[in-house]
N, C-alpha and C. Protein backbone atom coordinates (compact mmCIF):
# COMPACT_ATOMS: atom_id res chain seq x y z
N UNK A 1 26.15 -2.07 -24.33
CA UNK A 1 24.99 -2.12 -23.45
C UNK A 1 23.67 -2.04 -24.23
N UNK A 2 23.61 -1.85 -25.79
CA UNK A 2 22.73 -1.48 -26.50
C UNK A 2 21.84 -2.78 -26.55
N UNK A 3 22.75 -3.60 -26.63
CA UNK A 3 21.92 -5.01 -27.00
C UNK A 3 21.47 -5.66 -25.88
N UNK A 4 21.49 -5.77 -24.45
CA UNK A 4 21.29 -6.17 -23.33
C UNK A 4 20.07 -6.15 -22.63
N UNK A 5 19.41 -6.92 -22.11
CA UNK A 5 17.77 -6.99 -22.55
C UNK A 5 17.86 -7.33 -20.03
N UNK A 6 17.13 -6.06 -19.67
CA UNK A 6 17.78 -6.15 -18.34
C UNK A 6 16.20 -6.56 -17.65
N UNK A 7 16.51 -7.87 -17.22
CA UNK A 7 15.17 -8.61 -16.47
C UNK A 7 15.05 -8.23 -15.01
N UNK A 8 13.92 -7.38 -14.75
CA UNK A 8 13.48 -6.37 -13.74
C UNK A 8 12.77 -7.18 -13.12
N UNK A 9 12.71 -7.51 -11.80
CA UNK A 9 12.36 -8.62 -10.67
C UNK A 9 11.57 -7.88 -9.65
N UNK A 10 9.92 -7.65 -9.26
CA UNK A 10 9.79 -7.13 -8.53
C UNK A 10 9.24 -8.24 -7.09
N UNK A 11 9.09 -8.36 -6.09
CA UNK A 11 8.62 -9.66 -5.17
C UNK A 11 7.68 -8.93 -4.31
N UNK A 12 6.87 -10.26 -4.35
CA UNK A 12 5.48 -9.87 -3.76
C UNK A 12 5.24 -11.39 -3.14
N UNK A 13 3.65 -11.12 -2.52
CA UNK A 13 2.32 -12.29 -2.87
C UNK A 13 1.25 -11.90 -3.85
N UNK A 14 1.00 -13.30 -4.63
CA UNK A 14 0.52 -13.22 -5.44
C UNK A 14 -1.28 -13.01 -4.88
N UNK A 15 -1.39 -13.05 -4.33
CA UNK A 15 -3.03 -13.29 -3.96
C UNK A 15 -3.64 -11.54 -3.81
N UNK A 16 -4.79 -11.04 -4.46
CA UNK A 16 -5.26 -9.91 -3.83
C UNK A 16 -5.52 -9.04 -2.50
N UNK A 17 -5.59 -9.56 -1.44
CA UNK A 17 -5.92 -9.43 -0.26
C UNK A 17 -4.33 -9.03 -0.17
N UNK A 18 -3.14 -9.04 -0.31
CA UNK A 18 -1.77 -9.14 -0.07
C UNK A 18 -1.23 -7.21 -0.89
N UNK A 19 -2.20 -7.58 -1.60
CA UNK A 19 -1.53 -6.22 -2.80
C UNK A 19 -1.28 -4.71 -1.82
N UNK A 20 -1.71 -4.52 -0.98
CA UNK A 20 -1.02 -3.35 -0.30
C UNK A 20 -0.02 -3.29 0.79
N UNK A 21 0.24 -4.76 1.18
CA UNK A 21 1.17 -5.53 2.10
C UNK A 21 2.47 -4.29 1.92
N UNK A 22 3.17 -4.39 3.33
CA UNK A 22 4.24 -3.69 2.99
C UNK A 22 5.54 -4.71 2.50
N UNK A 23 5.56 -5.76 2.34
CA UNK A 23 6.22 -7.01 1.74
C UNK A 23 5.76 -7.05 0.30
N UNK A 24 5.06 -6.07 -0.05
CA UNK A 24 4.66 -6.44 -1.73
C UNK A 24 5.23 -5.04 -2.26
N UNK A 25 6.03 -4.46 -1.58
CA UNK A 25 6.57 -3.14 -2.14
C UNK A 25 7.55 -3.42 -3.74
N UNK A 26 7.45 -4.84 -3.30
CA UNK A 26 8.35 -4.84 -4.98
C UNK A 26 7.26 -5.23 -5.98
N UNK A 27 6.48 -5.65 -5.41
CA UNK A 27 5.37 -5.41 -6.80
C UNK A 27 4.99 -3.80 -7.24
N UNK A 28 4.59 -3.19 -5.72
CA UNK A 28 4.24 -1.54 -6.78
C UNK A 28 5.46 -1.00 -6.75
N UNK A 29 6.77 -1.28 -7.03
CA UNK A 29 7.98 -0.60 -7.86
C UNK A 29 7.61 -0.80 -9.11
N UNK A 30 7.66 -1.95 -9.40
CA UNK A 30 7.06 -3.15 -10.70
C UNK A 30 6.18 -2.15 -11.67
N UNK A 31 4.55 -1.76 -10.98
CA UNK A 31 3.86 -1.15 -11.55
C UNK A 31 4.43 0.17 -11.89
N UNK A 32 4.89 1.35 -10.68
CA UNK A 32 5.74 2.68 -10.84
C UNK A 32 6.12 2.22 -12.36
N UNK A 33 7.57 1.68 -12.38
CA UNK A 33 8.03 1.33 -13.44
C UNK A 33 7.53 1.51 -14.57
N UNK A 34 7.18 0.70 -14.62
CA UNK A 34 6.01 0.16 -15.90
C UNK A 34 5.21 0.98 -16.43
N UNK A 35 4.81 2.08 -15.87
CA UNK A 35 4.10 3.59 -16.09
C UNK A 35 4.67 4.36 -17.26
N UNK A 36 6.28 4.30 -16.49
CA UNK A 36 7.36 5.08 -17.08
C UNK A 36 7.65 4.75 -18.47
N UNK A 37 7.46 3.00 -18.79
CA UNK A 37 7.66 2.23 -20.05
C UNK A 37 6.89 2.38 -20.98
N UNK A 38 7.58 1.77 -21.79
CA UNK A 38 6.75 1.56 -23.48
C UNK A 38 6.37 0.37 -23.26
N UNK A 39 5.21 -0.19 -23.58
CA UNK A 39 4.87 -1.50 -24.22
C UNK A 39 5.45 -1.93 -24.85
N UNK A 40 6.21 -3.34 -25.31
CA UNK A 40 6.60 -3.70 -26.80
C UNK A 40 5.75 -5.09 -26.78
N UNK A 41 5.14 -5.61 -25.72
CA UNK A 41 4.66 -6.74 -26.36
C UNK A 41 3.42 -6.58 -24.72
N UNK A 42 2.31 -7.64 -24.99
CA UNK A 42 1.61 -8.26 -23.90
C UNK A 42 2.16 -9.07 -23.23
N UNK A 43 1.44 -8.82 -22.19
CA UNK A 43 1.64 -9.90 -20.78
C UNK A 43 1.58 -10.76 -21.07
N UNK A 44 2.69 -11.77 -20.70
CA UNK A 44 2.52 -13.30 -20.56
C UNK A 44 2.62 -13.85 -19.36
N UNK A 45 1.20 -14.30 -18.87
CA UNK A 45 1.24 -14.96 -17.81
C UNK A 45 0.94 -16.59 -17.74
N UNK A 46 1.65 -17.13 -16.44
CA UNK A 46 1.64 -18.71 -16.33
C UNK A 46 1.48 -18.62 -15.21
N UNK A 47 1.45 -20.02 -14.70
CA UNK A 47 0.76 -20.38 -13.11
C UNK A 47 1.95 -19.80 -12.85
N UNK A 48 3.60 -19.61 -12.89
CA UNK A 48 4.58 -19.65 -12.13
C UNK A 48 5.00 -17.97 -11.89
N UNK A 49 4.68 -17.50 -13.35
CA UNK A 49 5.12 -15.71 -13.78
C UNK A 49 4.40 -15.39 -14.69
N UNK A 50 4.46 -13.86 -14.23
CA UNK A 50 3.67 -12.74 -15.19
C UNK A 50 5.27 -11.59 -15.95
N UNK A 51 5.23 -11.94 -17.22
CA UNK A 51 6.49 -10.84 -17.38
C UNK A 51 5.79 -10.17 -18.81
N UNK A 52 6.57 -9.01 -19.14
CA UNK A 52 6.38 -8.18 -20.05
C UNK A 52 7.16 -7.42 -20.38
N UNK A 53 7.58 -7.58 -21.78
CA UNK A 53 9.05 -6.82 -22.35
C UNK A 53 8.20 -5.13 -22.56
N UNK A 54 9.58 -4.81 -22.43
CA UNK A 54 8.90 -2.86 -23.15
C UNK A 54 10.25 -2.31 -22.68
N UNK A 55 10.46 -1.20 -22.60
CA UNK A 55 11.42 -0.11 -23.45
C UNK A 55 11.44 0.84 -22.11
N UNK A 56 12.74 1.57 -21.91
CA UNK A 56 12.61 2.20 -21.19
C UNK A 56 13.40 3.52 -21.67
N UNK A 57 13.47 4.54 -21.97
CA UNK A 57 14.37 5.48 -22.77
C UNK A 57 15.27 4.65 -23.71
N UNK A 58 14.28 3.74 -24.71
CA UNK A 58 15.01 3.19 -25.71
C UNK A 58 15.79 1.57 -25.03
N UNK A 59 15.79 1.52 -23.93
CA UNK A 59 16.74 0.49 -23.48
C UNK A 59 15.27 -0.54 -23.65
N UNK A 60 15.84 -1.59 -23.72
CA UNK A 60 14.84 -3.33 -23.63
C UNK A 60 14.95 -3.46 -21.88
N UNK A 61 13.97 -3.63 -21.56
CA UNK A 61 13.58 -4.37 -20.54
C UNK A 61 12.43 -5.39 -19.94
N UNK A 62 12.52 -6.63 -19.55
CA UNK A 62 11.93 -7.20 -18.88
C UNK A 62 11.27 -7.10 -17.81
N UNK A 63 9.96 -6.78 -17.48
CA UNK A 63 9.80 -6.62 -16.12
C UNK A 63 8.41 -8.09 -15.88
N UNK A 64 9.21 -8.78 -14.63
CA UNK A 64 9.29 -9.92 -13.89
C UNK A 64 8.19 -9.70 -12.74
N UNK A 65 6.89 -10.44 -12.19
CA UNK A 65 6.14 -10.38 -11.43
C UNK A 65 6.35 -12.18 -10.83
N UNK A 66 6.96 -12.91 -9.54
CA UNK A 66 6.86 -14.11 -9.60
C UNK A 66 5.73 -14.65 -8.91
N UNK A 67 4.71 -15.35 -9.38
CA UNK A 67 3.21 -15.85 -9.21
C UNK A 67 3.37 -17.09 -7.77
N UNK A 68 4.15 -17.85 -7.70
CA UNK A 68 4.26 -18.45 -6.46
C UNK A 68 4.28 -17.21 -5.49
N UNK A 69 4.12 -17.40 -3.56
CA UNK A 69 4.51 -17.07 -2.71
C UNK A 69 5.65 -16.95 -2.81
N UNK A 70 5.96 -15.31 -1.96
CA UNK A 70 7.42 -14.99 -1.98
C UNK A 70 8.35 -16.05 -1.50
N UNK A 71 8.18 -17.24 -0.55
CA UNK A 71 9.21 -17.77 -0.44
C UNK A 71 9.57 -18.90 -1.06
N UNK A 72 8.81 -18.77 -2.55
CA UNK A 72 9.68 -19.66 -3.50
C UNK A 72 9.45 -18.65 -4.67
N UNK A 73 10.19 -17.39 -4.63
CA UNK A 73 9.84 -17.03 -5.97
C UNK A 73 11.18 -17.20 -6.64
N UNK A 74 12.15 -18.03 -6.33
CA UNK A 74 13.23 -18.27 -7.03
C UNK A 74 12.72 -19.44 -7.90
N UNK A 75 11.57 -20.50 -7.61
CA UNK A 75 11.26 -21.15 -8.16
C UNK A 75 10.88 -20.67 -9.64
N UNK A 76 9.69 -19.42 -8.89
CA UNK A 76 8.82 -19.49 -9.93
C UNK A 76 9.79 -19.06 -11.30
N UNK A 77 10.26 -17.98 -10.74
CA UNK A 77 12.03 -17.78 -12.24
C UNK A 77 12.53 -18.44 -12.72
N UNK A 78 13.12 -19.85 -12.22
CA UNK A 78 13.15 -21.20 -13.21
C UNK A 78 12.60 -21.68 -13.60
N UNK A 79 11.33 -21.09 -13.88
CA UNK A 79 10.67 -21.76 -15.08
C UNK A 79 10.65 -20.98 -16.52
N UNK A 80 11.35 -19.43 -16.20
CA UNK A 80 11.53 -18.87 -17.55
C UNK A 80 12.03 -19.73 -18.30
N UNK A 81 11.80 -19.49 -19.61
CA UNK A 81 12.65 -20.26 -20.56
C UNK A 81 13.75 -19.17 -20.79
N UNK A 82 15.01 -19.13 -19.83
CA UNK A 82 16.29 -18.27 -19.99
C UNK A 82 17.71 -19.21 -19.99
N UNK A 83 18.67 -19.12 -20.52
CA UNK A 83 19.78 -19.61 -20.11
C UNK A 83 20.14 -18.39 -18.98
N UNK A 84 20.06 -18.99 -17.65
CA UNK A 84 20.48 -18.50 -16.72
C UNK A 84 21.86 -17.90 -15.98
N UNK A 85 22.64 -19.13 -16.99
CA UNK A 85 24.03 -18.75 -16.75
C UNK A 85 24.58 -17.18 -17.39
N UNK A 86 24.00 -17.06 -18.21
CA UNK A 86 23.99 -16.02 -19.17
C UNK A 86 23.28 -14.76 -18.94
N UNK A 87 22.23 -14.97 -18.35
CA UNK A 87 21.29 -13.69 -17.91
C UNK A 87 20.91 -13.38 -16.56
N UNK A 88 22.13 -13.95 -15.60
CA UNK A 88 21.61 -13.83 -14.20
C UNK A 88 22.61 -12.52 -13.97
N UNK A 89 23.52 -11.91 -14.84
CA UNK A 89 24.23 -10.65 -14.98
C UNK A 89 23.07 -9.66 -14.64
N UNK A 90 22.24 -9.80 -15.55
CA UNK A 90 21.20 -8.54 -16.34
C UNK A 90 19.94 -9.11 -15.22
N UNK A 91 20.12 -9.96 -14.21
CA UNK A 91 18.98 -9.63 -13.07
C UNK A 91 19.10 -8.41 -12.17
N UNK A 92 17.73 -8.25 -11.83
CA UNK A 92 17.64 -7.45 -10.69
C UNK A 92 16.64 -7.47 -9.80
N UNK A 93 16.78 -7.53 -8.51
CA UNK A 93 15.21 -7.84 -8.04
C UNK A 93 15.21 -6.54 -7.02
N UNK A 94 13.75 -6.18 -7.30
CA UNK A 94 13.68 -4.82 -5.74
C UNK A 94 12.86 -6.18 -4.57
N UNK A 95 12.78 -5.67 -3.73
CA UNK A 95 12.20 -6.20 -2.55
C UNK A 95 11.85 -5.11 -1.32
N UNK A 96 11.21 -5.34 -0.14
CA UNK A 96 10.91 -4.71 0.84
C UNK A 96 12.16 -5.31 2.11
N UNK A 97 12.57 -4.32 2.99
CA UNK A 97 13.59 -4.57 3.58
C UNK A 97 13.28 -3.95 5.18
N UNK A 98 13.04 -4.88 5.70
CA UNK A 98 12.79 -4.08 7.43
C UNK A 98 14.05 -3.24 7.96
N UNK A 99 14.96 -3.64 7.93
CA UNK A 99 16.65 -3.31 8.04
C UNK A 99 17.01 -1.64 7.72
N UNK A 100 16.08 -0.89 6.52
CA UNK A 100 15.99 0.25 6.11
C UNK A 100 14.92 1.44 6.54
N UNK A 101 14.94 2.45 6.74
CA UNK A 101 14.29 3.41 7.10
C UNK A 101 12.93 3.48 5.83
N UNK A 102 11.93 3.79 6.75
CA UNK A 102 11.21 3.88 5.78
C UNK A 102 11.19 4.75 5.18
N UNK A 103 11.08 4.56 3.44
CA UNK A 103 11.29 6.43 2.21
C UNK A 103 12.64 5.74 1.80
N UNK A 104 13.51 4.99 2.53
CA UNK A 104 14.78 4.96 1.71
C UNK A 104 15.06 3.87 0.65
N UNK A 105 15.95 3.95 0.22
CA UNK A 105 16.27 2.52 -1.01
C UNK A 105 18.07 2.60 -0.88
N UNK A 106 17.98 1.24 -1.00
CA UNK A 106 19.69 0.84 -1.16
C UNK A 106 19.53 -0.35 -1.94
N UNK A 107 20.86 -0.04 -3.26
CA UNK A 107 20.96 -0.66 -4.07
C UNK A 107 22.38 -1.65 -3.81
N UNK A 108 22.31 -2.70 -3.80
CA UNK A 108 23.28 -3.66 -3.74
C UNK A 108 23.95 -4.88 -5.17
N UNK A 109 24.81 -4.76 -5.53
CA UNK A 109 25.60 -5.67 -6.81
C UNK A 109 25.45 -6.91 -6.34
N UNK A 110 25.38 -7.41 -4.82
CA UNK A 110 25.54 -9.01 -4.30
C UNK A 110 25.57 -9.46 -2.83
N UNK A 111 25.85 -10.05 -2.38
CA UNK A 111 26.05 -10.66 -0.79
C UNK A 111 24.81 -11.50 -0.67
N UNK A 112 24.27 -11.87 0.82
CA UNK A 112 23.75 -12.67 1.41
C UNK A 112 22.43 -12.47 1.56
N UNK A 113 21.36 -13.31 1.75
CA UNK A 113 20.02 -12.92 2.25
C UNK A 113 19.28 -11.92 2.73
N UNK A 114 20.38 -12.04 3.97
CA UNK A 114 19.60 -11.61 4.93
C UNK A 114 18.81 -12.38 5.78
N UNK A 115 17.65 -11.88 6.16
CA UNK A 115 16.55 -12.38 6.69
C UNK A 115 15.28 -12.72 5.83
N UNK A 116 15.42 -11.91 4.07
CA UNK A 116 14.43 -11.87 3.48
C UNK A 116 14.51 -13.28 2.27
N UNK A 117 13.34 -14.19 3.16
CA UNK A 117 13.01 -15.15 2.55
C UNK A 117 12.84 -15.26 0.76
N UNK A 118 12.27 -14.23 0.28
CA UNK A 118 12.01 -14.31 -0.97
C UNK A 118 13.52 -14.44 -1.74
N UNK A 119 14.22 -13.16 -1.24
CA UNK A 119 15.92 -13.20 -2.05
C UNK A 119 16.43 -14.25 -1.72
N UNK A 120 16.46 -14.50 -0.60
CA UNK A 120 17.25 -16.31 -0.26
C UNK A 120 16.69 -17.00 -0.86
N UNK A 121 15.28 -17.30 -1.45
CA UNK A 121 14.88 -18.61 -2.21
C UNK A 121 15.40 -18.36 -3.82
N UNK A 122 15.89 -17.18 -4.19
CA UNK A 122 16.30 -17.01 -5.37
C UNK A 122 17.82 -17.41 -5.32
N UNK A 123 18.34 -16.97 -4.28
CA UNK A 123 20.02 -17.10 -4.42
C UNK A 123 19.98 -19.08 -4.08
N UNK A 124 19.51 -19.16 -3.25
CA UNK A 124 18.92 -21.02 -3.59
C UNK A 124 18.76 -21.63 -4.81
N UNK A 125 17.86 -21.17 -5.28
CA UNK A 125 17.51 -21.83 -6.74
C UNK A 125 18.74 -21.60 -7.68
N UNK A 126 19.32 -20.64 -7.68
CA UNK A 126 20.40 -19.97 -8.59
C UNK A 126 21.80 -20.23 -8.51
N UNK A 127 21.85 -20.64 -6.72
CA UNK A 127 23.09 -20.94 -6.66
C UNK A 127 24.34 -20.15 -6.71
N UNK A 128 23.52 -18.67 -6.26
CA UNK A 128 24.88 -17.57 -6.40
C UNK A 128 24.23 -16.63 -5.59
N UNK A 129 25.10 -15.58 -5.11
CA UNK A 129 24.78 -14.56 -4.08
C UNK A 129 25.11 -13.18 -4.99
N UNK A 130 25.55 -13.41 -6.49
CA UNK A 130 26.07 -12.19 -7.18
C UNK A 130 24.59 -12.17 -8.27
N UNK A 131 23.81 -11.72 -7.26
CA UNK A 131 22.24 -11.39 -7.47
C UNK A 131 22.01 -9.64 -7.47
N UNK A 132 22.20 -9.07 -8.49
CA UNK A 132 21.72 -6.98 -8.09
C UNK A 132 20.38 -7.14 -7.18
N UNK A 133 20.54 -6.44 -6.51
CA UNK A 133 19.12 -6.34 -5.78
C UNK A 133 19.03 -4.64 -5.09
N UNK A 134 17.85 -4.15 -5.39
CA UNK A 134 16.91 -3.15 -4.91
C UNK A 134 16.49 -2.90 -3.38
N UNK A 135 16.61 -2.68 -2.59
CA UNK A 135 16.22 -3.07 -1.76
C UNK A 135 15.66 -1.51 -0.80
N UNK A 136 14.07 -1.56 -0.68
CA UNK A 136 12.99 -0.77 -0.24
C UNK A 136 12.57 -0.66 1.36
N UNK A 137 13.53 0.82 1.59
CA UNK A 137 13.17 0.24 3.88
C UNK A 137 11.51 0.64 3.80
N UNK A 138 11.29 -0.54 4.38
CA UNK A 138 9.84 -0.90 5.26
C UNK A 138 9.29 0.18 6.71
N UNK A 139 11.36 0.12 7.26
CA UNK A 139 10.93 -0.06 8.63
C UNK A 139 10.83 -1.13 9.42
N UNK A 140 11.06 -1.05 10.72
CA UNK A 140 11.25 -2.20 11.48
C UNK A 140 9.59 -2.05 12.40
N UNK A 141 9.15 -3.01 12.92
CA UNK A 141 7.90 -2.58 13.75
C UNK A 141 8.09 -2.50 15.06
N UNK A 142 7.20 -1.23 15.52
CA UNK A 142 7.43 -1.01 16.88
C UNK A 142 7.27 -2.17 17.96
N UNK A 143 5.92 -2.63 17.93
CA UNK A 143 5.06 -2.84 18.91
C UNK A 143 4.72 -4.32 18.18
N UNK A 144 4.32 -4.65 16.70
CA UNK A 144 4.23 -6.06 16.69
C UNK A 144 4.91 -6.63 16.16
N UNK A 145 4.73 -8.28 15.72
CA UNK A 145 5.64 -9.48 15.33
C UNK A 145 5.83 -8.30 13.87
N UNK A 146 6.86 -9.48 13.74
CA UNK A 146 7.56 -9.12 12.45
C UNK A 146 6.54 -9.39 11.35
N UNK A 147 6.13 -10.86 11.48
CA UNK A 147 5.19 -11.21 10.07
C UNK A 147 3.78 -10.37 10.13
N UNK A 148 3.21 -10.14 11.63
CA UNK A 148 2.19 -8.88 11.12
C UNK A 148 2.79 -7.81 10.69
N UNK A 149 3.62 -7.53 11.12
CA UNK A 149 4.09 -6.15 10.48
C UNK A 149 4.34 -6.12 8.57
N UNK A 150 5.25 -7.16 8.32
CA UNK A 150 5.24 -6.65 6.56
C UNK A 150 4.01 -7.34 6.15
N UNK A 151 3.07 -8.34 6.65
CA UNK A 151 1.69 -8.82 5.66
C UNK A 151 1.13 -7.37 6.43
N UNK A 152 1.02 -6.33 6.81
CA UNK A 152 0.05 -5.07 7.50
C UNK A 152 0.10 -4.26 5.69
N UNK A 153 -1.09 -3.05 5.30
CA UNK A 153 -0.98 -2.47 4.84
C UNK A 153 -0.16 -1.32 5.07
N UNK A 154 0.47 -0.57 4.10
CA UNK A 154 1.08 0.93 4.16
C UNK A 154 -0.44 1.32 4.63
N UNK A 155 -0.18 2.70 5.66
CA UNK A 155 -1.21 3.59 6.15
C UNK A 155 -1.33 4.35 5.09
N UNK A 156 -2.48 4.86 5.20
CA UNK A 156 -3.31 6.08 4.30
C UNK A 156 -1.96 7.30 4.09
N UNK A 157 -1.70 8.05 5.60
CA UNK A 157 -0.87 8.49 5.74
C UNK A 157 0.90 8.14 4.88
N UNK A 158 1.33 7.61 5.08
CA UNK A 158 2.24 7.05 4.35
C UNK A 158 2.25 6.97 2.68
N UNK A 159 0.95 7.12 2.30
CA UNK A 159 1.40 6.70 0.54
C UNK A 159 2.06 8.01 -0.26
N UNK A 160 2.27 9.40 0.30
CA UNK A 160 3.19 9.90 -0.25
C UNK A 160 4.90 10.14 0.11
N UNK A 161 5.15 9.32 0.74
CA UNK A 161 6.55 8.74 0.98
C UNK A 161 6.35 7.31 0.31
N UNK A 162 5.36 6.79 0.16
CA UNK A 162 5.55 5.34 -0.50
C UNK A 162 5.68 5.90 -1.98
N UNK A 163 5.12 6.69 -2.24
CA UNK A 163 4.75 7.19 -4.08
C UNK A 163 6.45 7.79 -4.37
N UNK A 164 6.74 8.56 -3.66
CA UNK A 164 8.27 9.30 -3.61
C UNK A 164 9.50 7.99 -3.90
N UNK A 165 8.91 7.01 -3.00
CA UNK A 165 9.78 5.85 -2.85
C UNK A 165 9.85 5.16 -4.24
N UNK A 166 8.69 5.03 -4.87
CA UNK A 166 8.88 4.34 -5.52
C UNK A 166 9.22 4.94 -6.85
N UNK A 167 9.15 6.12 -7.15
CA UNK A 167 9.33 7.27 -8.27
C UNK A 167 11.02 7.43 -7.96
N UNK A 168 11.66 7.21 -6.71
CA UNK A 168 13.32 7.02 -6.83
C UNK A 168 13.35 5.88 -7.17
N UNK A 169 13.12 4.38 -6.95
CA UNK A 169 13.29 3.34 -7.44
C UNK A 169 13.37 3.51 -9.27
N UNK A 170 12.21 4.05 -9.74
CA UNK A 170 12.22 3.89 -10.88
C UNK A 170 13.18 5.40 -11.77
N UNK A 171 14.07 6.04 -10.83
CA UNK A 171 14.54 6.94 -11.30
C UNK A 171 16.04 6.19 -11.28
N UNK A 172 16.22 5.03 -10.43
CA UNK A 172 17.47 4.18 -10.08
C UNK A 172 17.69 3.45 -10.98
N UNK A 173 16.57 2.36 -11.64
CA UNK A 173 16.50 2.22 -12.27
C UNK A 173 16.96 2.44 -13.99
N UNK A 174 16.42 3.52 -14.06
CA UNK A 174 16.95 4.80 -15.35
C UNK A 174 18.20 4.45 -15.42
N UNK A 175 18.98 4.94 -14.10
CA UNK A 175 20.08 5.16 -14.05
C UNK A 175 20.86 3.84 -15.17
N UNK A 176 20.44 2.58 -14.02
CA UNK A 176 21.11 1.14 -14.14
C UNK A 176 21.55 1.16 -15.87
N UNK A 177 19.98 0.97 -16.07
CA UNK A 177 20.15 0.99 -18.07
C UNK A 177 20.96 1.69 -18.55
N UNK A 178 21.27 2.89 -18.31
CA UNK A 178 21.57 4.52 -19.21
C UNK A 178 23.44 4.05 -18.58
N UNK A 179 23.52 4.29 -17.11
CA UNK A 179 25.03 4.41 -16.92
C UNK A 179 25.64 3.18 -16.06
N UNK A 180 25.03 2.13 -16.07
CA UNK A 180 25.11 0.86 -15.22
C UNK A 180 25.17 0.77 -13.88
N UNK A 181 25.17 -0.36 -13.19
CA UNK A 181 24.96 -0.47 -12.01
C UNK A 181 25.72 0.17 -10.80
N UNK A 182 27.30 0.34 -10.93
CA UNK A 182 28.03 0.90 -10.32
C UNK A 182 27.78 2.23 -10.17
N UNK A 183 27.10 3.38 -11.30
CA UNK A 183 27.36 4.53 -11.56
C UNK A 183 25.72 4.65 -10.70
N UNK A 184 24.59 3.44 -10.83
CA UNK A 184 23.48 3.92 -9.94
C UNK A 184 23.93 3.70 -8.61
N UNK A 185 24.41 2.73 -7.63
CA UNK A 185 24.96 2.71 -6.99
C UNK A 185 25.54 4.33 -5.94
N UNK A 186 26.34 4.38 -6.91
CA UNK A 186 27.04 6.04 -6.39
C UNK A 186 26.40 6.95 -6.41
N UNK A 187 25.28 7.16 -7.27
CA UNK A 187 24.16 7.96 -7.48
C UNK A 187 23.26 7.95 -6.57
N UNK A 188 22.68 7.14 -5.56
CA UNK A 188 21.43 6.99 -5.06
C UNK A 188 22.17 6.39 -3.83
N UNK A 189 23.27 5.58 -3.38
CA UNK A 189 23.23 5.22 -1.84
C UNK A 189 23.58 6.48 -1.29
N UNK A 190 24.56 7.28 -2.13
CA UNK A 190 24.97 8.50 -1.01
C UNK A 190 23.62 9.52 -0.35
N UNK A 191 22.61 9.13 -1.33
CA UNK A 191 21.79 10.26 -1.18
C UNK A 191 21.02 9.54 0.42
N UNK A 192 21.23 8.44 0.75
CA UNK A 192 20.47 7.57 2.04
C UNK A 192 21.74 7.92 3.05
N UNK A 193 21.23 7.92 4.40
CA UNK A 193 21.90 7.76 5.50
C UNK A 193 22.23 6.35 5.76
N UNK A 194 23.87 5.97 6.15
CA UNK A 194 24.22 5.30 6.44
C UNK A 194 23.17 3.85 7.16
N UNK A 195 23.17 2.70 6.42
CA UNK A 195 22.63 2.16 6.96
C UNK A 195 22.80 0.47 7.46
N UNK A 196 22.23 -0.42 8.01
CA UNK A 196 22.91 -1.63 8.01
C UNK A 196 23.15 -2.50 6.60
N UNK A 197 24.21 -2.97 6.41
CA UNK A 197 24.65 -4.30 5.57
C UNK A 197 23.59 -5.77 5.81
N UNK A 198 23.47 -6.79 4.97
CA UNK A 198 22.90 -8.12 4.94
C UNK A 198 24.08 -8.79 5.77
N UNK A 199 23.64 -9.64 7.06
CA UNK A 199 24.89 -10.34 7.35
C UNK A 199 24.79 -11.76 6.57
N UNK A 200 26.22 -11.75 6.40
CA UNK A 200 26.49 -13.11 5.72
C UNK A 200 26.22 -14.43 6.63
């Protein structure tokens, strides 16, 4: 596992006005993260992605920002220069998930969409559903549509369950590198209340 270089996927919109969206929760995992890291090199950004290698308790990691709209950010990932066949093991993407309580996280090895456009345009482009994915409850909305609800900001109120949220993400994380995915898995779903599956 020493040599394994693990490309960290967070999904958003790229535009400013978007950055506190509760659909951009995988961008501030992204940042959390990245706090925690070492630098090993600068940002490289392109019209398609922003990524940046650095270190996480010694482990290599990639962490992945995709610059298109979430519902082609499978695009914007084929334009890494990666052999994909080879490094779609060592993906991982967090995302925002209405389906989950808000404060919680469930970590998944593979399956289906869902409803969330961004992961489906990746398992599209990729051509596989054995995608790791992160996945950050939103919450479902009471009272409005769905698309106001995740383009809405997190409330004032809320950012210390969002800060908590995202300080377990990046403690899940830890895990992944240090004892792999199965062992974060067992580590962090038990600690969530039972919750719904992606239907196929």
């Amino acid at each position: 596992m020493e040599n394994r270089r693990f490309i960290i996927v967070g999904l958003g919109n790229p535009d400013p006005e978007y950055r506190w969206n509760r659909h951009n929760v995988g961008f501030m995992a992204l940042d959390a993260l990245s706090e925690r890291c070492t630098a090993r090199a600068r940002k490289k950004k392109t019209r398609w992605f922003e990524k940046r290698d650095v270190e996480l308790d010694g482990r290599a990691l990639t962490l992945v920002r995709p610059l298109l709209y979430m519902n082609r950010s499978g695009q914007a990932l084929a334009q890494m220069n990666l052999d994909w066949k080879k490094h779609i093991v060592d993906l991982i993407v967090i995302y925002d998930d209405k389906d989950l309580s808000f404060g919680s996280i469930r970590l998944r090895a593979n399956g289906s969409a869902g409803s969330h456009n961004g992961i489906k345009n990746i398992i599209d482009t990729f051509g596989t559903t054995e995608i790791k994915r992160i996945r950050i409850g939103i919450g479902a909305p009471e009272h409005s549509q769905l698309r106001d609800y995740v383009l809405s900001d997190f409330k004032p109120e809320e950012r210390k369950t969002l800060d908590d949220t995202l300080a377990l993400v990046s403690d899940a994380i830890a895990e992944i590198v240090e004892g792999g995915f199965v062992s974060a898995m067992n580590k962090f779903n038990r600690k969530m209340k039972p919750v719904p599956e992606e239907k196929s």
